[in-house]
N, C-alpha and C. Protein backbone atom coordinates (compact mmCIF):
# COMPACT_ATOMS: atom_id res chain seq x y z
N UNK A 1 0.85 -1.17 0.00
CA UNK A 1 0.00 0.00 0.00
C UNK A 1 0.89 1.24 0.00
N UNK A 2 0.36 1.93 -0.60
CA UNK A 2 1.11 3.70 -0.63
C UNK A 2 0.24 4.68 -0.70
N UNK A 3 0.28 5.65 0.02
CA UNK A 3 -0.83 6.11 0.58
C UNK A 3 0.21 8.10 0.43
N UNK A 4 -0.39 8.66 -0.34
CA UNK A 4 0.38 10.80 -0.25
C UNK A 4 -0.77 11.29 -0.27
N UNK A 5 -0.65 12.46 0.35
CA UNK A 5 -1.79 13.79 0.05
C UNK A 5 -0.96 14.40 -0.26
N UNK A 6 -2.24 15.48 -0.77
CA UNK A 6 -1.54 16.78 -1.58
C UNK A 6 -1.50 18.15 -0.56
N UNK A 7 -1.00 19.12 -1.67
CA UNK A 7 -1.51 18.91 -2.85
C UNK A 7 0.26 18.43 -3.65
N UNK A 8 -0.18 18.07 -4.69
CA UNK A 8 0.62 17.95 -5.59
C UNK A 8 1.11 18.03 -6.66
N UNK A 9 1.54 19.83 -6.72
CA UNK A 9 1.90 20.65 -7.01
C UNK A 9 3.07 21.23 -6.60
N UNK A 10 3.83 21.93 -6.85
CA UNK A 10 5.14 23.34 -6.46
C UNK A 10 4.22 24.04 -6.43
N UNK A 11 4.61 25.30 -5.81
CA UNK A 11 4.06 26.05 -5.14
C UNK A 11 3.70 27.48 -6.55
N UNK A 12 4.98 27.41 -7.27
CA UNK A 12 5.05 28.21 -8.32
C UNK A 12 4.45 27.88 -9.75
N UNK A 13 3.84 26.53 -10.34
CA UNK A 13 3.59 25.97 -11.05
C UNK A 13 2.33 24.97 -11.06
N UNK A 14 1.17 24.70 -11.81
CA UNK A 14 0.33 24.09 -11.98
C UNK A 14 0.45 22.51 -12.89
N UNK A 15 2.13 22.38 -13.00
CA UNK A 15 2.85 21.27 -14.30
C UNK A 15 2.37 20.36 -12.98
N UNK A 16 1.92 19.87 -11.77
CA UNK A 16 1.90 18.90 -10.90
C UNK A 16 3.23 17.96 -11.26
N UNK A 17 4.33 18.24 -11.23
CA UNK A 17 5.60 17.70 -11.32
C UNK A 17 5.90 16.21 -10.11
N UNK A 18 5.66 17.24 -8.85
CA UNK A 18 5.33 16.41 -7.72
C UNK A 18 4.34 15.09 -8.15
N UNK A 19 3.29 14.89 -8.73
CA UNK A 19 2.59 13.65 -9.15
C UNK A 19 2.69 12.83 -10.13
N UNK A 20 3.58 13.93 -10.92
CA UNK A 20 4.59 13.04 -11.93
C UNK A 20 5.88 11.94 -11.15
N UNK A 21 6.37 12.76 -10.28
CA UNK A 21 7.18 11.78 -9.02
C UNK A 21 7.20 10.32 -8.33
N UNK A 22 5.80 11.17 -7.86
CA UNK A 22 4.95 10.01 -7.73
C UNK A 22 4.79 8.82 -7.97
N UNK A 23 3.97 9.46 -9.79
CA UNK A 23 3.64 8.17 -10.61
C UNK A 23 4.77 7.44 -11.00
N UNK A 24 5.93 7.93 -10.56
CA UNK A 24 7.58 7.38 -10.78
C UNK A 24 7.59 6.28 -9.93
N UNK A 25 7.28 6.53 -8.43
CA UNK A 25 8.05 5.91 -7.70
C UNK A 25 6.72 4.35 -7.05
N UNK A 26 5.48 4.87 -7.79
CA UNK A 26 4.40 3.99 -7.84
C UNK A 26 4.65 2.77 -8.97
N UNK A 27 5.43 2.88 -10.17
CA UNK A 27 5.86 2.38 -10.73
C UNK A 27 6.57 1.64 -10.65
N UNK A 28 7.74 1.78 -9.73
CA UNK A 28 8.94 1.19 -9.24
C UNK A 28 8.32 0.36 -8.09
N UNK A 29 7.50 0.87 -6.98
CA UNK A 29 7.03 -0.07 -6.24
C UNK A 29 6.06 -1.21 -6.26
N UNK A 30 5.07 -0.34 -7.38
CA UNK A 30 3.97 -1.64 -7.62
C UNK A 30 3.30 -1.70 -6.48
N UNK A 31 2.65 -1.27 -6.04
CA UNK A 31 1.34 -0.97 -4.81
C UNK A 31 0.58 -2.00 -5.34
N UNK A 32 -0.39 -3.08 -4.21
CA UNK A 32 -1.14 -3.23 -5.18
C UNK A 32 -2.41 -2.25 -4.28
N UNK A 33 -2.46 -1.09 -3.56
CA UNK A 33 -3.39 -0.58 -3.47
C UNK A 33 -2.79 1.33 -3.62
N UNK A 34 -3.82 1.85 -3.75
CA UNK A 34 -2.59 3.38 -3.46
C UNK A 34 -3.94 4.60 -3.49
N UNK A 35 -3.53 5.30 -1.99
CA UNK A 35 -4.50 5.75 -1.47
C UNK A 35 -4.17 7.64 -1.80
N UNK A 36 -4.30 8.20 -2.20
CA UNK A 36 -4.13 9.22 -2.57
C UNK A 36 -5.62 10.79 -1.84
N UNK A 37 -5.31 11.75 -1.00
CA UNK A 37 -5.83 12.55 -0.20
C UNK A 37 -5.11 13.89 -0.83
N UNK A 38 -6.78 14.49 -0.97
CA UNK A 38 -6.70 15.98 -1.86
C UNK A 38 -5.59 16.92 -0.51
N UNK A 39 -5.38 17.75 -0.80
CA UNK A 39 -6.11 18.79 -2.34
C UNK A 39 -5.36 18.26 -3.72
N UNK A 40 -6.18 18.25 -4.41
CA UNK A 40 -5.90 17.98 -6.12
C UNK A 40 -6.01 18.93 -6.42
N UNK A 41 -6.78 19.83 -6.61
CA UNK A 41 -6.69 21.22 -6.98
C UNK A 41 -7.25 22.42 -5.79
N UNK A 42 -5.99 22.48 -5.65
CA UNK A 42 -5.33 23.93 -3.92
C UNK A 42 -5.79 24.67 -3.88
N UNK A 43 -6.85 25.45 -3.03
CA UNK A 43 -7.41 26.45 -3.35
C UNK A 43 -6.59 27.60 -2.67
N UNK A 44 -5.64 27.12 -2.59
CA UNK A 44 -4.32 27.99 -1.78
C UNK A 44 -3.28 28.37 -2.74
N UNK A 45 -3.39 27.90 -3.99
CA UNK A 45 -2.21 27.91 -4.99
C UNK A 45 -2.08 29.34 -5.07
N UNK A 46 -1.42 29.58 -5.80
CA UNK A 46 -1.12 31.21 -6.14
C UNK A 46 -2.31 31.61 -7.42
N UNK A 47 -1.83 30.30 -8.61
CA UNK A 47 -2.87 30.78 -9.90
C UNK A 47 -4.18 30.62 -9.46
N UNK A 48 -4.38 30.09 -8.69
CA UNK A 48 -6.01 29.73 -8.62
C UNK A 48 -6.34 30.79 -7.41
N UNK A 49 -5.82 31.33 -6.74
CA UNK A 49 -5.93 32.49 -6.01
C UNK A 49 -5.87 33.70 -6.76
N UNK A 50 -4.95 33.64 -7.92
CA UNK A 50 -4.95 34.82 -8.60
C UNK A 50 -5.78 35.22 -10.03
N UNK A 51 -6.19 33.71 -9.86
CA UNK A 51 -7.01 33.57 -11.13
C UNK A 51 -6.48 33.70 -12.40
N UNK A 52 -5.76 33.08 -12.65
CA UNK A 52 -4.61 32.67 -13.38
C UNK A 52 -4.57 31.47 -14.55
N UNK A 53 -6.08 30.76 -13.75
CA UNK A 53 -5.89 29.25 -14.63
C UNK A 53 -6.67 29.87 -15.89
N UNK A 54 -6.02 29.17 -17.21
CA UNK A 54 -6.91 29.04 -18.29
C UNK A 54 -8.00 27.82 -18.61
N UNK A 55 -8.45 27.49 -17.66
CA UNK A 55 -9.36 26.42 -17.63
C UNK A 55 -10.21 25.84 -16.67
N UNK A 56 -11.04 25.49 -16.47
CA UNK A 56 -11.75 25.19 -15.53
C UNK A 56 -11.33 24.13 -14.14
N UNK A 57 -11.59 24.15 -13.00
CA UNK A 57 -10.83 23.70 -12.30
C UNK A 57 -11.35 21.85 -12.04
N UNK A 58 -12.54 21.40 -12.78
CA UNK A 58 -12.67 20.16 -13.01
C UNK A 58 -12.10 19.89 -14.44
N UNK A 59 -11.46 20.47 -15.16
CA UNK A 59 -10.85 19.48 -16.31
C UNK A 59 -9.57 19.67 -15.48
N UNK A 60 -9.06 20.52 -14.96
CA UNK A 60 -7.52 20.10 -14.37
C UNK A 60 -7.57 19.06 -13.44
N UNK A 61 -8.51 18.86 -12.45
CA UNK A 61 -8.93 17.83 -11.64
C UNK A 61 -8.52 16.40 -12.73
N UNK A 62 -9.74 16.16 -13.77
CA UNK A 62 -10.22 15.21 -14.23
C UNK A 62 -8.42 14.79 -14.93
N UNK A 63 -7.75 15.72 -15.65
CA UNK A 63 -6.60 15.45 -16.09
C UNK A 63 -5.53 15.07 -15.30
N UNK A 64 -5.64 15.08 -14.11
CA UNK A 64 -4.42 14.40 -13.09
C UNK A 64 -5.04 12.80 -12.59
N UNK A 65 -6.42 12.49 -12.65
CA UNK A 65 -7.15 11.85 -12.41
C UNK A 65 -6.78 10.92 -13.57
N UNK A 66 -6.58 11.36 -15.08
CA UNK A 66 -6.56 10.74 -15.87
C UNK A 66 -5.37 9.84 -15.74
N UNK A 67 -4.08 11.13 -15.59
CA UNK A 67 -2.84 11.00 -15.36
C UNK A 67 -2.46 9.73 -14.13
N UNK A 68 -3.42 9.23 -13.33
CA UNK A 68 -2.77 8.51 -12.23
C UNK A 68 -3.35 7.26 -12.55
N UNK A 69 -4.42 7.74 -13.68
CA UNK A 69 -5.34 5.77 -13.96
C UNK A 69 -4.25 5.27 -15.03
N UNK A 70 -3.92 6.10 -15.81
CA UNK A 70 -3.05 5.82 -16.72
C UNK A 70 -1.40 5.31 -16.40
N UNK A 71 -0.96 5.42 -15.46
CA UNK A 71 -0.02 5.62 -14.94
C UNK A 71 -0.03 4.15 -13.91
N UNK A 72 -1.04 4.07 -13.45
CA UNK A 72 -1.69 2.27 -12.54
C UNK A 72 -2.21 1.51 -13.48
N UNK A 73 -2.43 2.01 -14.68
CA UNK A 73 -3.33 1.06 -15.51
C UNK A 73 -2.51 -0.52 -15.64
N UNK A 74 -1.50 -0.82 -16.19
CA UNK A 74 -0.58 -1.80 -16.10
C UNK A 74 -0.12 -2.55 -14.68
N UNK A 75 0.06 -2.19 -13.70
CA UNK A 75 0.34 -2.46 -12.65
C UNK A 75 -0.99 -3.03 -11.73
N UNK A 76 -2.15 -3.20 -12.48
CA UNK A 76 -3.18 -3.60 -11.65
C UNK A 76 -3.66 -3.25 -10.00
N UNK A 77 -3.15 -1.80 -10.00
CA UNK A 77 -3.04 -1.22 -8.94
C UNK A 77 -4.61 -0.66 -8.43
N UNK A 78 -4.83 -0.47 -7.44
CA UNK A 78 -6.00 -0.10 -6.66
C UNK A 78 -6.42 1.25 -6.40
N UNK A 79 -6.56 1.81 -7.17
CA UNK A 79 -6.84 3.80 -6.90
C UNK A 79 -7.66 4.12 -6.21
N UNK A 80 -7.45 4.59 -5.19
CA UNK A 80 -8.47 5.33 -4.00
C UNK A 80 -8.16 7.05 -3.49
N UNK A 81 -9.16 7.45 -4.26
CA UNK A 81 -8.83 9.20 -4.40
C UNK A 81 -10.46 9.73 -3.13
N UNK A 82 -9.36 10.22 -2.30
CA UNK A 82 -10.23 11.01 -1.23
C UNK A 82 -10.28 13.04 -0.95
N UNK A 83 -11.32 13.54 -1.39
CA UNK A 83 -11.41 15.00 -0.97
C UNK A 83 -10.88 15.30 -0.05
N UNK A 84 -10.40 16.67 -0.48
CA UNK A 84 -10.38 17.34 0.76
C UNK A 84 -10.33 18.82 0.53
N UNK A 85 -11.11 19.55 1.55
CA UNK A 85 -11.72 20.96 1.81
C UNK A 85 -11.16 21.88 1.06
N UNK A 86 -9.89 21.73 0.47
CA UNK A 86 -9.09 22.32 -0.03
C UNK A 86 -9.32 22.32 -1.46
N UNK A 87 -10.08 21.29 -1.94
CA UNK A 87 -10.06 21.38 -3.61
C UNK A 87 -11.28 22.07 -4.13
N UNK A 88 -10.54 23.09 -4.80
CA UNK A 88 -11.30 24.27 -5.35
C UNK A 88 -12.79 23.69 -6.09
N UNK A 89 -12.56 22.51 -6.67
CA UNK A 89 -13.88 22.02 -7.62
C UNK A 89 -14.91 21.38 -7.06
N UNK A 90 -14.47 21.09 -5.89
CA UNK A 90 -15.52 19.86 -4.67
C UNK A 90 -16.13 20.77 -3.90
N UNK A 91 -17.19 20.14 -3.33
CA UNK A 91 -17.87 20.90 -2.09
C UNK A 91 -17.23 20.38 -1.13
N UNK A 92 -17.29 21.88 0.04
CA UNK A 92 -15.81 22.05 1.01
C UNK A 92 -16.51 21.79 2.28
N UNK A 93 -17.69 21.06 2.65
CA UNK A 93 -18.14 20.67 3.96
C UNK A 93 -17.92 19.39 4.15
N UNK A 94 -17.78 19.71 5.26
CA UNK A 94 -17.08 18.33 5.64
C UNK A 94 -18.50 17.35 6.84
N UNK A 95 -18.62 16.30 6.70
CA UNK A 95 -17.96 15.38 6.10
C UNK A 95 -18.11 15.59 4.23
N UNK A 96 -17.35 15.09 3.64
CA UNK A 96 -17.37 15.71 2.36
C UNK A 96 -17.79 14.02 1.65
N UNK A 97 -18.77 14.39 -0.05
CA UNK A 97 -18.98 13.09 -1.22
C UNK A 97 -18.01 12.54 -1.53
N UNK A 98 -17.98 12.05 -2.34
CA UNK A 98 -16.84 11.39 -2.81
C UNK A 98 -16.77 12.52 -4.18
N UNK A 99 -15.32 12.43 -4.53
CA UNK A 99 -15.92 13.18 -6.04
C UNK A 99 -16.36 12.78 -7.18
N UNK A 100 -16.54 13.12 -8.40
CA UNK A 100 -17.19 13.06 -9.47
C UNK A 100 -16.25 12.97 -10.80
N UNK A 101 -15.85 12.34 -11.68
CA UNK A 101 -14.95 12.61 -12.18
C UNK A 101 -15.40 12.42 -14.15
N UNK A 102 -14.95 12.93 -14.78
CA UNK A 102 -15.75 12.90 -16.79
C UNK A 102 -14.54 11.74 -16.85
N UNK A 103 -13.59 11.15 -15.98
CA UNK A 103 -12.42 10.37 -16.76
C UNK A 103 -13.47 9.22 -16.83
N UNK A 104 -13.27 8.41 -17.85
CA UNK A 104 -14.12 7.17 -18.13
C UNK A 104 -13.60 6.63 -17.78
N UNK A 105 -13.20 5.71 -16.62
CA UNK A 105 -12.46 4.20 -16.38
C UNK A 105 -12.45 3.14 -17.15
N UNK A 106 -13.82 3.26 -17.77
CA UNK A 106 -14.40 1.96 -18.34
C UNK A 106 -12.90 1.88 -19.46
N UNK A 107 -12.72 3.19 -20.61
CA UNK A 107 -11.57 2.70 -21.53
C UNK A 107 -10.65 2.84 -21.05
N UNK A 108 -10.44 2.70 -19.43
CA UNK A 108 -9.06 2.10 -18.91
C UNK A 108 -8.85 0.77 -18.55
N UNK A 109 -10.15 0.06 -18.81
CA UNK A 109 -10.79 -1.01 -18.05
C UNK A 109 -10.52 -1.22 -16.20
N UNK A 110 -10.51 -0.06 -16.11
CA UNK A 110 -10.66 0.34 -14.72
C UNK A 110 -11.76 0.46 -13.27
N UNK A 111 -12.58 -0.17 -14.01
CA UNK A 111 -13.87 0.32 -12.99
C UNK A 111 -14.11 -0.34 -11.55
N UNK A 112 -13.29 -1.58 -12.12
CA UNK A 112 -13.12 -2.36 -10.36
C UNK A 112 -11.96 -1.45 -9.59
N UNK A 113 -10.86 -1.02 -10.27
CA UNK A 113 -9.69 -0.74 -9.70
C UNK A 113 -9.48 0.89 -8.80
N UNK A 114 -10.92 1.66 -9.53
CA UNK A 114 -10.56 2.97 -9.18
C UNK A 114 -12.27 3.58 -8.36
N UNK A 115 -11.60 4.10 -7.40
CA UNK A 115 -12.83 4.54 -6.00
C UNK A 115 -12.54 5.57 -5.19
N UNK A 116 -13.65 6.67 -5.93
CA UNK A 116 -13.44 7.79 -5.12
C UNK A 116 -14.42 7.49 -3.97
N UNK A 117 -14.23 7.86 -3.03
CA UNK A 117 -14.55 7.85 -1.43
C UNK A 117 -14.91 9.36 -0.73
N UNK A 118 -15.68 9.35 0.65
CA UNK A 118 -15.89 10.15 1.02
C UNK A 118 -15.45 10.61 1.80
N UNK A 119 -14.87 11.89 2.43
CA UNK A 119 -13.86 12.04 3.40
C UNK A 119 -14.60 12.53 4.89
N UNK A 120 -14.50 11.67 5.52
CA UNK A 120 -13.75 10.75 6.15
C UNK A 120 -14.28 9.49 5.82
N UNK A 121 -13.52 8.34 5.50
CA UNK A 121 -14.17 7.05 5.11
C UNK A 121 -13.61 5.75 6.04
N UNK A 122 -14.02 4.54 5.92
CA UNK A 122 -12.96 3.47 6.45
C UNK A 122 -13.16 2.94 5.14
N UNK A 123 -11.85 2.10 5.01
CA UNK A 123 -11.75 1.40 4.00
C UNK A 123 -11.29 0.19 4.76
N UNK A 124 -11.95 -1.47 4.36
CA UNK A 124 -11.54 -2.51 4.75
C UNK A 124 -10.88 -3.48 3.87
N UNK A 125 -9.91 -3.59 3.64
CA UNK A 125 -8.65 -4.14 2.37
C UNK A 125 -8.26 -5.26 3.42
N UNK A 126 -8.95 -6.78 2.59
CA UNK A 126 -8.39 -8.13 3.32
C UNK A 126 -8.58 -7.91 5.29
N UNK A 127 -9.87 -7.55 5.36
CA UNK A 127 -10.00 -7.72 6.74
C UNK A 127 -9.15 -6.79 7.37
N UNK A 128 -8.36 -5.61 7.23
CA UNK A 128 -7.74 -4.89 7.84
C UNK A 128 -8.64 -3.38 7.33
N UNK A 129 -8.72 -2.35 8.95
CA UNK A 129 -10.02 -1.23 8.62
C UNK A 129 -8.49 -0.66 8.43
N UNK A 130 -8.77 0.24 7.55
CA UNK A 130 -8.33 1.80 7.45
C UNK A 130 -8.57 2.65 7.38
N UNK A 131 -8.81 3.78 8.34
CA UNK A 131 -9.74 5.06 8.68
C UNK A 131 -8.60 5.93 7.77
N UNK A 132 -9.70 7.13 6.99
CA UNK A 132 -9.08 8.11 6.06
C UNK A 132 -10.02 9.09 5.92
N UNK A 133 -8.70 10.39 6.48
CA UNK A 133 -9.62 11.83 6.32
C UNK A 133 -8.24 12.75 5.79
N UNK A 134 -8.51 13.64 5.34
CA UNK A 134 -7.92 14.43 4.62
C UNK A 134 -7.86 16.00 5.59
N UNK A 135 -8.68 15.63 6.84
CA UNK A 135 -8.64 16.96 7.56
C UNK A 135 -7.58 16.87 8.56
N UNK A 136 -6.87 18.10 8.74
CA UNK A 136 -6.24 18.09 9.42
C UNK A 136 -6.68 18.26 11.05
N UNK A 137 -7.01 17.06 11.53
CA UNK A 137 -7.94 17.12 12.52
C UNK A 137 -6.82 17.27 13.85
N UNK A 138 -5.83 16.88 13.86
CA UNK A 138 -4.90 17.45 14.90
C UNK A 138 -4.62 18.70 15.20
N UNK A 139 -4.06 19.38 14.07
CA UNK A 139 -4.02 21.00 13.95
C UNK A 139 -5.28 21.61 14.68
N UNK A 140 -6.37 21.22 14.58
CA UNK A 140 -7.88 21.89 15.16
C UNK A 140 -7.82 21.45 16.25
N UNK A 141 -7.56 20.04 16.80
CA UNK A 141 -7.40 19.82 18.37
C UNK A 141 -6.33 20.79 19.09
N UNK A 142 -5.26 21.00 18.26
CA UNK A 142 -4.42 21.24 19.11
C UNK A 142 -4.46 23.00 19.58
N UNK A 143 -5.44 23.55 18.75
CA UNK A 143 -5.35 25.13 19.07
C UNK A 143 -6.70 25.60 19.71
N UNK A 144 -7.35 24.17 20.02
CA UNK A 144 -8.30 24.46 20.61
C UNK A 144 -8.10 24.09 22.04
N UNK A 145 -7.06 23.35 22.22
CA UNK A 145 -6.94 22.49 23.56
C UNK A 145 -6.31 24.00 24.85
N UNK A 146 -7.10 23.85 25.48
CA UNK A 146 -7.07 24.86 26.88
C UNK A 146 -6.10 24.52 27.67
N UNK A 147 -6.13 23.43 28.31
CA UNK A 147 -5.68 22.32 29.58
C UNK A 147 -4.64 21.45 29.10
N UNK A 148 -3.76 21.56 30.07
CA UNK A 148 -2.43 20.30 29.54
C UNK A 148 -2.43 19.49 30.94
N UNK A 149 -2.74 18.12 31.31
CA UNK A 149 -2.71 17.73 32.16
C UNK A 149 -0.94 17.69 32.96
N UNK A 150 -1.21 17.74 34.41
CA UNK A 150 0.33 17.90 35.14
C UNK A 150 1.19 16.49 34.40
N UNK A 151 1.87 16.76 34.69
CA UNK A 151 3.06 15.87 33.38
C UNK A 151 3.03 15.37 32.50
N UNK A 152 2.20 16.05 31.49
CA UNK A 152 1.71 15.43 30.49
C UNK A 152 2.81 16.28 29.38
N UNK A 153 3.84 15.95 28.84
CA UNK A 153 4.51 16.30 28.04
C UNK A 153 4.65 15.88 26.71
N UNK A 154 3.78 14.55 26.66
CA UNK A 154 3.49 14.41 24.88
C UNK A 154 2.40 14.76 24.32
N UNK A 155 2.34 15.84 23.72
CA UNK A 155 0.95 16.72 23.36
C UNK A 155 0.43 15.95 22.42
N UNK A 156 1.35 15.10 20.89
CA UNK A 156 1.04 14.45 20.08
C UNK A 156 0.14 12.91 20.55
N UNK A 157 0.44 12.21 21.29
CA UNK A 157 0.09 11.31 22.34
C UNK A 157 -1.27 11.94 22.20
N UNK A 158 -1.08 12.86 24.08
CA UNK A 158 -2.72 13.13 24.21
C UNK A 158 -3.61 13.78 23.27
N UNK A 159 -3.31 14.07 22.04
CA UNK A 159 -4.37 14.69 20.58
C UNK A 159 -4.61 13.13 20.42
N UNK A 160 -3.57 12.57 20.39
CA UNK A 160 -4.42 10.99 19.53
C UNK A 160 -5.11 10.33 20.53
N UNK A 161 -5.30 10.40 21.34
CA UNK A 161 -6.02 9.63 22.66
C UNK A 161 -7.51 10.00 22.45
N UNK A 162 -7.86 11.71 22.16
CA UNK A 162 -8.88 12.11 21.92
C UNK A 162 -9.61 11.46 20.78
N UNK A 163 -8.89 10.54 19.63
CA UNK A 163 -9.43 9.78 18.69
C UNK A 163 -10.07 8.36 19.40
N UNK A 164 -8.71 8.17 20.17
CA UNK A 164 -9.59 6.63 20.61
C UNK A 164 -10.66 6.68 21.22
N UNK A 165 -10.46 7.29 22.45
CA UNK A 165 -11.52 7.60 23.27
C UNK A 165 -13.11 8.42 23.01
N UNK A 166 -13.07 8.94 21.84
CA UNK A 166 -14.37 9.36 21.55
C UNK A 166 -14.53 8.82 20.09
N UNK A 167 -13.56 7.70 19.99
CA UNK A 167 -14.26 7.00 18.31
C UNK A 167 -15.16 8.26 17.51
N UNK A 168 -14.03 8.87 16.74
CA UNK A 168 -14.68 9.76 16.22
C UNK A 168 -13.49 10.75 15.30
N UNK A 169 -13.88 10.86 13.80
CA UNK A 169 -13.01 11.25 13.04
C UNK A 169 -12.56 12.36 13.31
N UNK A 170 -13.88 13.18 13.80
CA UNK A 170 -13.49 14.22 13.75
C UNK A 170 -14.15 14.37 15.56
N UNK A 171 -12.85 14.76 16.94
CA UNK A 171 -13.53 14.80 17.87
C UNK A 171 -13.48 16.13 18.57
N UNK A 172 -14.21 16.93 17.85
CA UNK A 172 -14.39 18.57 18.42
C UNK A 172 -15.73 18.68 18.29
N UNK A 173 -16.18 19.68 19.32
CA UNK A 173 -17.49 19.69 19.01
C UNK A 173 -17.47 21.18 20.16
N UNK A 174 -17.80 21.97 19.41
CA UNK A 174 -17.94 22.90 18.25
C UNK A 174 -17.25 22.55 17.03
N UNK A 175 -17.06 22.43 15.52
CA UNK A 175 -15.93 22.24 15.07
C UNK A 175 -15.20 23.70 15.17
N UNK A 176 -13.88 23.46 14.90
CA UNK A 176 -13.44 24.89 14.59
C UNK A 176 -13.54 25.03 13.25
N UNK A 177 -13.46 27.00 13.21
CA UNK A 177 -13.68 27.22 12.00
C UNK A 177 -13.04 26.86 11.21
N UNK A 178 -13.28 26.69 10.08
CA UNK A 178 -12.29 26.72 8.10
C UNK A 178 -12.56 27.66 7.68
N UNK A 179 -11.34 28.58 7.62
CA UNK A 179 -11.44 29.54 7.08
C UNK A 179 -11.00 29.35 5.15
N UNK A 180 -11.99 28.55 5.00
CA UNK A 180 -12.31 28.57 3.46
C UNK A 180 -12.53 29.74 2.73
N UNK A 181 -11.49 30.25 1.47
CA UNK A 181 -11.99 31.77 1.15
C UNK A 181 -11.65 31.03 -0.25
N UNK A 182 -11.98 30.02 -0.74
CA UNK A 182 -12.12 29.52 -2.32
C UNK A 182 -13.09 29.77 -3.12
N UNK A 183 -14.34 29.89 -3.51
CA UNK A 183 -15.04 30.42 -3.59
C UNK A 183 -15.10 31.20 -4.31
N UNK A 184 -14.84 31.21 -5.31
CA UNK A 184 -14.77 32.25 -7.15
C UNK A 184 -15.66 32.61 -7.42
């Protein structure tokens, strides 16, 4: 299994070079599953902040989408593409759909192999669960957290404790805000 989020991109460029990398080193390994977590298209980028793209932000989606079936097509690899709040073309509430994509699998003969999901999802591969969210749900625990118990010096620790103990992807309640300003 091989499992990156994005986004995956340079910071200066929309060439997604970084997922060209990727599809390098997916090649060389042969996954037979490979779990991939947006942003696919950043609503943080510079061009898409500056409005910059010459194209709509689901054909750039759909074309990296294309780019990674094409790229697993031979390798009989397992594509699992999960949202996240960040991609300019998806709806940014969370829990978030799965997305939507114009790439046809079918003339990749892909349709068993490739599954967009909803974020937060479990996925169960051969009897083993794998919980997957794309939110950065630590970052929100951790600037919300008031109280540090007396010797409690692993902060990373007690954020993940708050997962076990309230079985729950996301365990804030209020959530904190997203300051989402994507929205064109």
């Amino acid at each position: 299994m091989s499992v990156a989020a994005g986004p995956f991109t340079t910071s200066d460029s929309l060439l997604y070079e970084p997922l060209a990398d990727l599809m390098q080193k997916v090649q060389n390994d042969k996954p037979d599953l490979l779990i991939l977590l947006g942003p696919f298209v950043d609503t943080k980028h510079d061009q898409i902040i500056n409005g910059d793209l010459k194209e709509p932000f689901e054909d750039l989606f759909d074309r990296q989408v294309q780019q990674i079936v094409e790229g697993t097509e031979k390798l009989a690899t397992t594509d699992v593409f999960v949202p996240s709040h960040r991609d300019v073309h998806h709806d940014f509430v969370y829990p978030q759909p799965p997305f939507s994509s114009k790439v046809h699998t079918a003339e990749f003969n892909a349709a068993e192999r490739i599954h967009f999901v909803s974020d937060p999802c479990t996925l169960v591969v051969n009897n083993v669960s794998i919980g997957l969210s794309s939110m950065d749900v630590l970052l929100h625990l951790g600037s919300e957290e008031t109280v540090c118990p007396p010797g409690s010096s692993d902060r990373f620790g007690r954020l993940l404790k708050h997962f076990l103990h309230q079985h729950s992807y996301y365990p804030l309640f209020s959530p904190a805000e997203l300051r989402c300003q994507h929205r064109l």
